[in-house]
N, C-alpha and C. Protein backbone atom coordinates (compact mmCIF):
# COMPACT_ATOMS: atom_id res chain seq x y z
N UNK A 1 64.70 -40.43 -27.32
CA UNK A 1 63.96 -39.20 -27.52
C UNK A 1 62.61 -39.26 -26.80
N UNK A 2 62.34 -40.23 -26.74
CA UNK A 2 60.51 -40.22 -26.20
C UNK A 2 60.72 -40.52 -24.57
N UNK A 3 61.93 -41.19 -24.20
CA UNK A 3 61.89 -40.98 -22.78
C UNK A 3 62.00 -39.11 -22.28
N UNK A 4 63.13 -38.78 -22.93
CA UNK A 4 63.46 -37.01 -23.05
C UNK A 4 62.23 -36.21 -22.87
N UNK A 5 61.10 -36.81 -23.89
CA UNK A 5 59.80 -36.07 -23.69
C UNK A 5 58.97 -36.28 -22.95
N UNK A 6 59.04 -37.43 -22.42
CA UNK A 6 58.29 -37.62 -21.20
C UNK A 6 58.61 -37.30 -19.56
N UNK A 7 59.59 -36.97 -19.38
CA UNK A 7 60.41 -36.38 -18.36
C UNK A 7 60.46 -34.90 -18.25
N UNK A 8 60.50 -34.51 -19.97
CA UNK A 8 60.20 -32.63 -20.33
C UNK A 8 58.53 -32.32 -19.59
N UNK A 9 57.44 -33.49 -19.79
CA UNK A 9 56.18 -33.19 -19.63
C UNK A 9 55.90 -33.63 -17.83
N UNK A 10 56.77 -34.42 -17.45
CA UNK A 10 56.72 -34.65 -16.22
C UNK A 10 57.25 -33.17 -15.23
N UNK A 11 58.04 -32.57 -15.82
CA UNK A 11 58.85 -31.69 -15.04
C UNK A 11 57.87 -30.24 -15.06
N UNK A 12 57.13 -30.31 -16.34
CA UNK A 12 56.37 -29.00 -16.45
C UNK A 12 55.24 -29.44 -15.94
N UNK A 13 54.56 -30.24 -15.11
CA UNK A 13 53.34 -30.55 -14.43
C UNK A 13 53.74 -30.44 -12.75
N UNK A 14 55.17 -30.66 -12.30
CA UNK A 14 55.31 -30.17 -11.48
C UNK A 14 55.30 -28.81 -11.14
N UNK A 15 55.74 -28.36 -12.24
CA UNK A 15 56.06 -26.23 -12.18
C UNK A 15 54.56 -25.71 -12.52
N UNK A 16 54.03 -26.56 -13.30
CA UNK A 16 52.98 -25.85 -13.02
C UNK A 16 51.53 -25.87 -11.86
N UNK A 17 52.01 -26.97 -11.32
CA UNK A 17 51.34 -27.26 -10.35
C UNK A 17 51.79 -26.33 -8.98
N UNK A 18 53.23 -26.28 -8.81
CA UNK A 18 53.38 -25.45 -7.99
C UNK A 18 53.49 -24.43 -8.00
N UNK A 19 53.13 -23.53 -9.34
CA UNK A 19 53.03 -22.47 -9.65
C UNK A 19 51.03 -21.94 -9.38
N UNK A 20 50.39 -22.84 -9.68
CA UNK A 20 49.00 -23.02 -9.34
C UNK A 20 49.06 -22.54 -7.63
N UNK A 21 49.64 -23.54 -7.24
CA UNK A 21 49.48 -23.61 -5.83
C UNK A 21 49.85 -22.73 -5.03
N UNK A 22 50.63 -21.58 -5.54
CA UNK A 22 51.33 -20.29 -4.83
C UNK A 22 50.03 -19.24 -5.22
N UNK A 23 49.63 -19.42 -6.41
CA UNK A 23 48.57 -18.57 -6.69
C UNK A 23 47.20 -18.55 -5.82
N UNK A 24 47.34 -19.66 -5.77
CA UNK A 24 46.22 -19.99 -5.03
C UNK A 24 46.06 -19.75 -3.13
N UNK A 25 47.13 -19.68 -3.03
CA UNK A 25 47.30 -19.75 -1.61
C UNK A 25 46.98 -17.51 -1.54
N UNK A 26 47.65 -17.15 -2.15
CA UNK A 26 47.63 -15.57 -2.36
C UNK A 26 46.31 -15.12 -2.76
N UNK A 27 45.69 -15.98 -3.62
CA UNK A 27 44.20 -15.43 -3.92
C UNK A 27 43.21 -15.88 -2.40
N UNK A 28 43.59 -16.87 -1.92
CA UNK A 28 42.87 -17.35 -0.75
C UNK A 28 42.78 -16.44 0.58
N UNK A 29 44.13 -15.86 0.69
CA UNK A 29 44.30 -15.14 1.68
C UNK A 29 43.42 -13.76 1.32
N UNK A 30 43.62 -13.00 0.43
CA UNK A 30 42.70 -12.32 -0.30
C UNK A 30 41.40 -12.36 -0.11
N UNK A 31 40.84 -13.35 -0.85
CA UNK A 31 39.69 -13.79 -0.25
C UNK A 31 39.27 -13.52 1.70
N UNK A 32 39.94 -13.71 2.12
CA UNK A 32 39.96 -13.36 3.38
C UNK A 32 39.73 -12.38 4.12
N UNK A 33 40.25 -11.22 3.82
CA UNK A 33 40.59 -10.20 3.70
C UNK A 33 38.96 -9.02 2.93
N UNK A 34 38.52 -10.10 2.82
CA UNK A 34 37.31 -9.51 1.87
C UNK A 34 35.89 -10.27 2.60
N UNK A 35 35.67 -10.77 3.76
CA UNK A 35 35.00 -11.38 4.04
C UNK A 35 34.72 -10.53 5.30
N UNK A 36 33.33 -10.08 5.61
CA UNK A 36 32.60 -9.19 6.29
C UNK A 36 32.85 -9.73 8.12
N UNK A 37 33.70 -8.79 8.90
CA UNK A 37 33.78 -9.46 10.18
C UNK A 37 32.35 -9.17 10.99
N UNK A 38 32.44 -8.89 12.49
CA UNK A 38 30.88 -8.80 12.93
C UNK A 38 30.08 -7.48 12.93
N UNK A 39 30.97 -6.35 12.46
CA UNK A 39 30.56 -4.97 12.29
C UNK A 39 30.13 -5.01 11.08
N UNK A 40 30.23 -5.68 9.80
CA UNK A 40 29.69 -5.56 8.92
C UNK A 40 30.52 -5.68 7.25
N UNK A 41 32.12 -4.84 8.02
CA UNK A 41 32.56 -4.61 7.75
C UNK A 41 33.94 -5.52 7.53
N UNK A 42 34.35 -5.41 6.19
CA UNK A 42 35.91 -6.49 6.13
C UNK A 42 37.19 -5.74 6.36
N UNK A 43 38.01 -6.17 6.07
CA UNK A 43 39.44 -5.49 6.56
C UNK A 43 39.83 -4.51 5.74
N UNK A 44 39.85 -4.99 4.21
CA UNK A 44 39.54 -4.33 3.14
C UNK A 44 38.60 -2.78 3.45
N UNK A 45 37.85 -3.16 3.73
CA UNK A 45 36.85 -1.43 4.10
C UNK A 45 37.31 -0.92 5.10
N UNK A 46 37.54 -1.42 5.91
CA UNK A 46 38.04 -0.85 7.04
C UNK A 46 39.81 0.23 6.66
N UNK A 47 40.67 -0.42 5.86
CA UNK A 47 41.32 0.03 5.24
C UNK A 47 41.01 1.08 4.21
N UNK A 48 40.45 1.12 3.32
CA UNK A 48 39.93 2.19 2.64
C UNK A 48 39.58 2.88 3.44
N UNK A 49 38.38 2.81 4.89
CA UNK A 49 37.71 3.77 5.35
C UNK A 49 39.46 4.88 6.17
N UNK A 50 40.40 4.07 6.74
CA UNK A 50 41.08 4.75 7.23
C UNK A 50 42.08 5.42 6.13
N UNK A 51 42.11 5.40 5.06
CA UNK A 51 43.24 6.18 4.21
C UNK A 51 42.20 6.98 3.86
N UNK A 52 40.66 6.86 3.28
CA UNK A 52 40.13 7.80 3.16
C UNK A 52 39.74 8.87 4.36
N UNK A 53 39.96 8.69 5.00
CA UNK A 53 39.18 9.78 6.66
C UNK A 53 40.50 10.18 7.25
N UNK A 54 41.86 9.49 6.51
CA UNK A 54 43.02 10.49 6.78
C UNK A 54 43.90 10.80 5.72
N UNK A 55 43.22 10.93 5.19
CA UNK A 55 44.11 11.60 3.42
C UNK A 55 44.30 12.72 3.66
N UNK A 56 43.63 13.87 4.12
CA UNK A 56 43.86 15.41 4.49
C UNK A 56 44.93 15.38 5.60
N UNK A 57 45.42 14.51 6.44
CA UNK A 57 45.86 14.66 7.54
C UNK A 57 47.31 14.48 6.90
N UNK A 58 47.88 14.33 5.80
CA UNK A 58 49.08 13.47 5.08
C UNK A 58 49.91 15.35 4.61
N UNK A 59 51.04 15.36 5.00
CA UNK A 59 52.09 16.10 4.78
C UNK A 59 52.70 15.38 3.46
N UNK A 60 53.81 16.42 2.96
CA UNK A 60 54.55 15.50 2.04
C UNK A 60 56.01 15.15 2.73
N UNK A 61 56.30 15.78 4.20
CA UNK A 61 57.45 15.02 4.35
C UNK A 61 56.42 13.61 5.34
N UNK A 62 55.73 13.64 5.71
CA UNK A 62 54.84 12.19 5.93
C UNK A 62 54.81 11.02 4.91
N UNK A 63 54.43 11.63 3.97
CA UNK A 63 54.43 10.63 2.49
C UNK A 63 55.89 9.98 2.07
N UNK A 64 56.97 10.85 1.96
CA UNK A 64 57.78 10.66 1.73
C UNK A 64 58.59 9.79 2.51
N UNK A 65 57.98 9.77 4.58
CA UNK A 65 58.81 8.99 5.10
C UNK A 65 57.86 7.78 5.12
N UNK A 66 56.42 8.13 4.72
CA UNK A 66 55.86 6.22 4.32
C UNK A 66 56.87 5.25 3.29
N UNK A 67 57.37 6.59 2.18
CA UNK A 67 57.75 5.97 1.18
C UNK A 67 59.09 5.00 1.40
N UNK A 68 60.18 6.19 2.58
CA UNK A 68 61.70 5.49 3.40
C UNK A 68 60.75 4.36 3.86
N UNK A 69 59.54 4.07 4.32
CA UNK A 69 59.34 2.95 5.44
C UNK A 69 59.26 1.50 4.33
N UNK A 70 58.14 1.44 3.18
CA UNK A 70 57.79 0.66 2.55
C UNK A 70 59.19 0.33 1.27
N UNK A 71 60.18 0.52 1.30
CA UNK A 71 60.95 0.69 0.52
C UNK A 71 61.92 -0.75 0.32
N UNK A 72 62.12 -1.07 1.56
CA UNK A 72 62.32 -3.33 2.12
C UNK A 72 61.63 -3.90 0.67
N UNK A 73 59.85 -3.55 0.87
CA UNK A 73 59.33 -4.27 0.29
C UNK A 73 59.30 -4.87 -1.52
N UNK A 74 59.09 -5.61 -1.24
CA UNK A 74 59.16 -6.33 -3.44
C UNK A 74 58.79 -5.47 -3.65
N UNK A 75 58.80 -4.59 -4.93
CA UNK A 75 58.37 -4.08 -5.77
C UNK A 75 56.65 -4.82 -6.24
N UNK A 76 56.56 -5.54 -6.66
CA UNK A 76 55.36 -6.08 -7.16
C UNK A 76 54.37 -6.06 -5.22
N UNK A 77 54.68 -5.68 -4.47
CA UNK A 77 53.96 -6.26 -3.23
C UNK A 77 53.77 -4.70 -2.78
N UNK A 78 55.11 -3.93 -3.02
CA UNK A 78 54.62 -2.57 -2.46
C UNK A 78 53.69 -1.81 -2.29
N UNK A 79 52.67 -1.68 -3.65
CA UNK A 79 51.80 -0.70 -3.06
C UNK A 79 50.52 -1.04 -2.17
N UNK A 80 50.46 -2.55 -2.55
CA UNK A 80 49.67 -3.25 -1.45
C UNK A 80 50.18 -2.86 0.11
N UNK A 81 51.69 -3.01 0.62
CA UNK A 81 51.91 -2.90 1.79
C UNK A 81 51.75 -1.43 2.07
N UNK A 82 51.98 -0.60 1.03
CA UNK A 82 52.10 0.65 1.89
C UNK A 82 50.42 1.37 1.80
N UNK A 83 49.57 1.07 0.84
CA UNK A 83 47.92 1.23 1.26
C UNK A 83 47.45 0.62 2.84
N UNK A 84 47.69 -1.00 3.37
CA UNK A 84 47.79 -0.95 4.22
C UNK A 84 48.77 -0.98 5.54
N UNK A 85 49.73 -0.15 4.94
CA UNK A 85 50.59 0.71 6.39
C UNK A 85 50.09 2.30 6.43
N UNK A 86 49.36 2.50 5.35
CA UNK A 86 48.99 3.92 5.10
C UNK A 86 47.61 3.86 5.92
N UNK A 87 46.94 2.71 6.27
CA UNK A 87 45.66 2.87 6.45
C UNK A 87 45.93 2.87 7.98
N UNK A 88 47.04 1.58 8.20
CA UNK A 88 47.25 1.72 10.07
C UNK A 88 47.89 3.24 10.64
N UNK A 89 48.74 3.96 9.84
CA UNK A 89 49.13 5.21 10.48
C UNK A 89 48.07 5.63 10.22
N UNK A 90 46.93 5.86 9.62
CA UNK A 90 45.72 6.41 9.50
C UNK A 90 45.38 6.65 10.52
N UNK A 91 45.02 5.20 11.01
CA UNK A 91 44.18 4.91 12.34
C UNK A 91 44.32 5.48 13.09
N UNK A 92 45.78 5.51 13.26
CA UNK A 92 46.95 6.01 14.63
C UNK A 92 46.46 7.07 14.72
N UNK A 93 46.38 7.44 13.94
CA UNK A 93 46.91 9.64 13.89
C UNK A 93 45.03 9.94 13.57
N UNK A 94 44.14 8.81 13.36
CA UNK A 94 42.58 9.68 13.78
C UNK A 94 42.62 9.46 15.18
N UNK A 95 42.84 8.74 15.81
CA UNK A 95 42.52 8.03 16.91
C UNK A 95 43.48 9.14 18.25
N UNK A 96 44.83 9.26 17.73
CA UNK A 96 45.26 10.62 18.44
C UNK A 96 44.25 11.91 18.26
N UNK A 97 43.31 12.14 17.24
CA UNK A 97 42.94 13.56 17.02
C UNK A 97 44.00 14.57 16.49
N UNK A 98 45.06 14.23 16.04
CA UNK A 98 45.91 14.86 15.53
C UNK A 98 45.82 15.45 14.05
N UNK A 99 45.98 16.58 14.00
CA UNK A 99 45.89 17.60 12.99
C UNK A 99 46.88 17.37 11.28
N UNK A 100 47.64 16.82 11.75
CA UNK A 100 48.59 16.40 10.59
C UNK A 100 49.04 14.77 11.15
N UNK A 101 49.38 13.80 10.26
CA UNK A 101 50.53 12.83 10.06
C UNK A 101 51.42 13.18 10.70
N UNK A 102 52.40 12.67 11.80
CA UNK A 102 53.54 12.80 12.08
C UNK A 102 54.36 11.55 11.91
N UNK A 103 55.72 12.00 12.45
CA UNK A 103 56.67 10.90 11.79
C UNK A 103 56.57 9.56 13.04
N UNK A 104 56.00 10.15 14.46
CA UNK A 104 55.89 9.19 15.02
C UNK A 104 54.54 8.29 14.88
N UNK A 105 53.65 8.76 14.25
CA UNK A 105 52.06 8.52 13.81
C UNK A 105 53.01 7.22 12.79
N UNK A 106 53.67 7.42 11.89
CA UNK A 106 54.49 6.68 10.42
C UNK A 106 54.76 5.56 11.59
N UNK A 107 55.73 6.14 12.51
CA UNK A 107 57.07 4.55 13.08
C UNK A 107 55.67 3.74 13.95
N UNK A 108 54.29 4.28 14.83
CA UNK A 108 53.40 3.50 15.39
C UNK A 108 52.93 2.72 14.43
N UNK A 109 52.33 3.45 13.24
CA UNK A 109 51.53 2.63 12.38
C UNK A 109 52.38 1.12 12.01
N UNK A 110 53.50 1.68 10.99
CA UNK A 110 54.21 0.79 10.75
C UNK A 110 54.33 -0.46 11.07
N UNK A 111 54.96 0.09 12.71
CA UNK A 111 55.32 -1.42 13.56
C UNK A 111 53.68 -2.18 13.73
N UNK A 112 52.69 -1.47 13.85
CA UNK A 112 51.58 -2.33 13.73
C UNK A 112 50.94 -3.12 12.83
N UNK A 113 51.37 -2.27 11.76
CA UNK A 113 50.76 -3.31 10.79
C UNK A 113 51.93 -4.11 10.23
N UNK A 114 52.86 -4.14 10.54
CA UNK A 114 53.97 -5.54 10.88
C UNK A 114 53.19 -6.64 11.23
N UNK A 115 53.32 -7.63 10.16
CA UNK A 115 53.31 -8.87 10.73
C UNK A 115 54.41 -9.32 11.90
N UNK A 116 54.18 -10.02 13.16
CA UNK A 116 54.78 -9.99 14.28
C UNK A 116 56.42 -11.26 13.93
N UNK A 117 56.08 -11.86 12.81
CA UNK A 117 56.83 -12.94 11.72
C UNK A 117 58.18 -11.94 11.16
N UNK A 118 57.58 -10.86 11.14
CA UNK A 118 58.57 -9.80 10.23
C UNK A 118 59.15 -8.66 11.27
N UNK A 119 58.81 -8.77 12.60
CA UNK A 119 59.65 -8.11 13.05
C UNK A 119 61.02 -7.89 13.17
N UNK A 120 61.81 -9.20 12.85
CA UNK A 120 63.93 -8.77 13.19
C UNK A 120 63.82 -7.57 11.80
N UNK A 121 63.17 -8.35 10.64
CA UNK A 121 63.58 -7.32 9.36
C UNK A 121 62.89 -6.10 9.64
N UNK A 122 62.44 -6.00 10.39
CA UNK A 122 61.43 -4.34 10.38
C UNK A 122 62.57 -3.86 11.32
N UNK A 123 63.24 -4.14 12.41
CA UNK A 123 63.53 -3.98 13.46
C UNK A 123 65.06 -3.37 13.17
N UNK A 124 66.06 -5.00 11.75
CA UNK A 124 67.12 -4.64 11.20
C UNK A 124 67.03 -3.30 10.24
N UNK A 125 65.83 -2.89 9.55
CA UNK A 125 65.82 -1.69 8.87
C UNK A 125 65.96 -0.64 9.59
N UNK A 126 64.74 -0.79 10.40
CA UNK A 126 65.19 1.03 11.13
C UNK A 126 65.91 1.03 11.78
N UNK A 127 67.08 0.54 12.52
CA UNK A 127 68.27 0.34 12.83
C UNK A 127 69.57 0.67 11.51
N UNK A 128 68.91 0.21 10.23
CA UNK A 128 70.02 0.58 9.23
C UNK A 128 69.82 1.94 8.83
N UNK A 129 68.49 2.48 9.20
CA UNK A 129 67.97 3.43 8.55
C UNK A 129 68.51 4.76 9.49
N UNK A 130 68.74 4.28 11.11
CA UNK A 130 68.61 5.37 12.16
C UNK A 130 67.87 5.91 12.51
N UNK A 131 66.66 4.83 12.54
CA UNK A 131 65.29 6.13 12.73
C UNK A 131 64.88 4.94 14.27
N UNK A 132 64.60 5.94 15.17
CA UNK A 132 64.36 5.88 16.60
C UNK A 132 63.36 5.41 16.91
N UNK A 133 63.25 3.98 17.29
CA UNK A 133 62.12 3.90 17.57
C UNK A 133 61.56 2.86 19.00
N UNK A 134 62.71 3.71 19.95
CA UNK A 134 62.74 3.26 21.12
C UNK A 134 61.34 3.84 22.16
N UNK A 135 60.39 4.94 21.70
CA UNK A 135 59.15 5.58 22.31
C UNK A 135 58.23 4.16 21.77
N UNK A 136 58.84 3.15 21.27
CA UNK A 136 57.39 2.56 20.62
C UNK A 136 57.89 0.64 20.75
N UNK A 137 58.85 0.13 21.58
CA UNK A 137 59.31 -0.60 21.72
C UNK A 137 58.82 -1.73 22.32
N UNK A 138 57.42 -1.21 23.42
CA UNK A 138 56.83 -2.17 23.85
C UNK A 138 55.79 -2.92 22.84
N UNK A 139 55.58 -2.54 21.73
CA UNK A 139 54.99 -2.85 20.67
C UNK A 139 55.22 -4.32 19.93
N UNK A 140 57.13 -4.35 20.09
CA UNK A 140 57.12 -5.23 19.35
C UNK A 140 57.60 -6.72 20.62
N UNK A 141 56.40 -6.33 21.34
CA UNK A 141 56.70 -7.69 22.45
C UNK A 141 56.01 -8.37 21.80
C-alpha cells in the first residue's frame, strides 16, 4: 500500500508540473503580445485599434463569413482567433479605403493573420469549404 501511494504522488507531480508548464508557456506568449513595440504601441492595441476603426465597415453577410472562417478553431481559442482575424481584415479593408467588409477583405485578412505553421490546415479548409482563394495565393509563399 505505501509503495501504491508513493507512485499515486509521484505521477500527480508529473501532471501537475506539466500542466504548470503549458500554462505557463500561454501566459508567456501573452505577455508578449502586451509589450509596447517602437511606436508605442503593442499588438494587443494595435488590434483593438483595428476592430475598433472598422466595426462600421462590418456587413452581416461579412460577419457571418468571419464566422465560416474561424469555425477549424477550438472552441475555448475561438474568440481570441477571430478578434484577431477580425482586426487583420480590419486592416485590409482600412488600408483599401473601402466602404464595407468584403468577402475578399475576410479570405486577405485571414490568410494573414495565419500563422505561416498553419497554412496546409488553412489551405485544406478552404478547399473543403470551396471558397476561392486563388486572387490571394502569392500570400501563402
Amino acid at each position: 500500500m505505501h509503495n501504491a501511494f508513493m507512485w499515486f504522488i509521484f505521477f500527480w507531480v508529473f501532471v501537475l508540473l506539466f500542466m504548470m508548464s503549458v500554462g505557463g508557456y500561454f501566459m508567456f506568449r501573452k505577455f508578449f503580445k502586451v509589450l509596447p513595440k517602437e511606436d508605442g504601441k503593442s499588438k494587443l492595441d494595435w488590434q483593438n485599434h483595428y476592430v475598433d476603426a472598422s466595426r462600421h465597415l462590418w456587413t452581416e453577410q461579412s460577419k457571418e463569413f468571419l464566422d465560416l472562417l474561424v469555425a477549424p478553431v477550438p472552441g475555448p481559442f475561438r474568440d481570441i482567433a477571430k478578434h484577431s482575424i477580425a482586426a487583420r481584415i480590419g486592416q485590409v479593408a482600412l488600408e483599401a479605403n473601402a466602404k464595407e467588409v468584403t468577402r475578399e477583405h475576410c479570405i486577405e485578412g485571414y490568410i494573414l493573420a495565419t500563422p505561416k505553421r498553419d497554412y496546409n490546415s488553412l489551405i485544406s479548409y478552404l478547399d473543403k469549404m470551396q471558397i476561392d482563394y486563388t486572387p490571394f495565393k502569392h500570400l501563402l509563399q
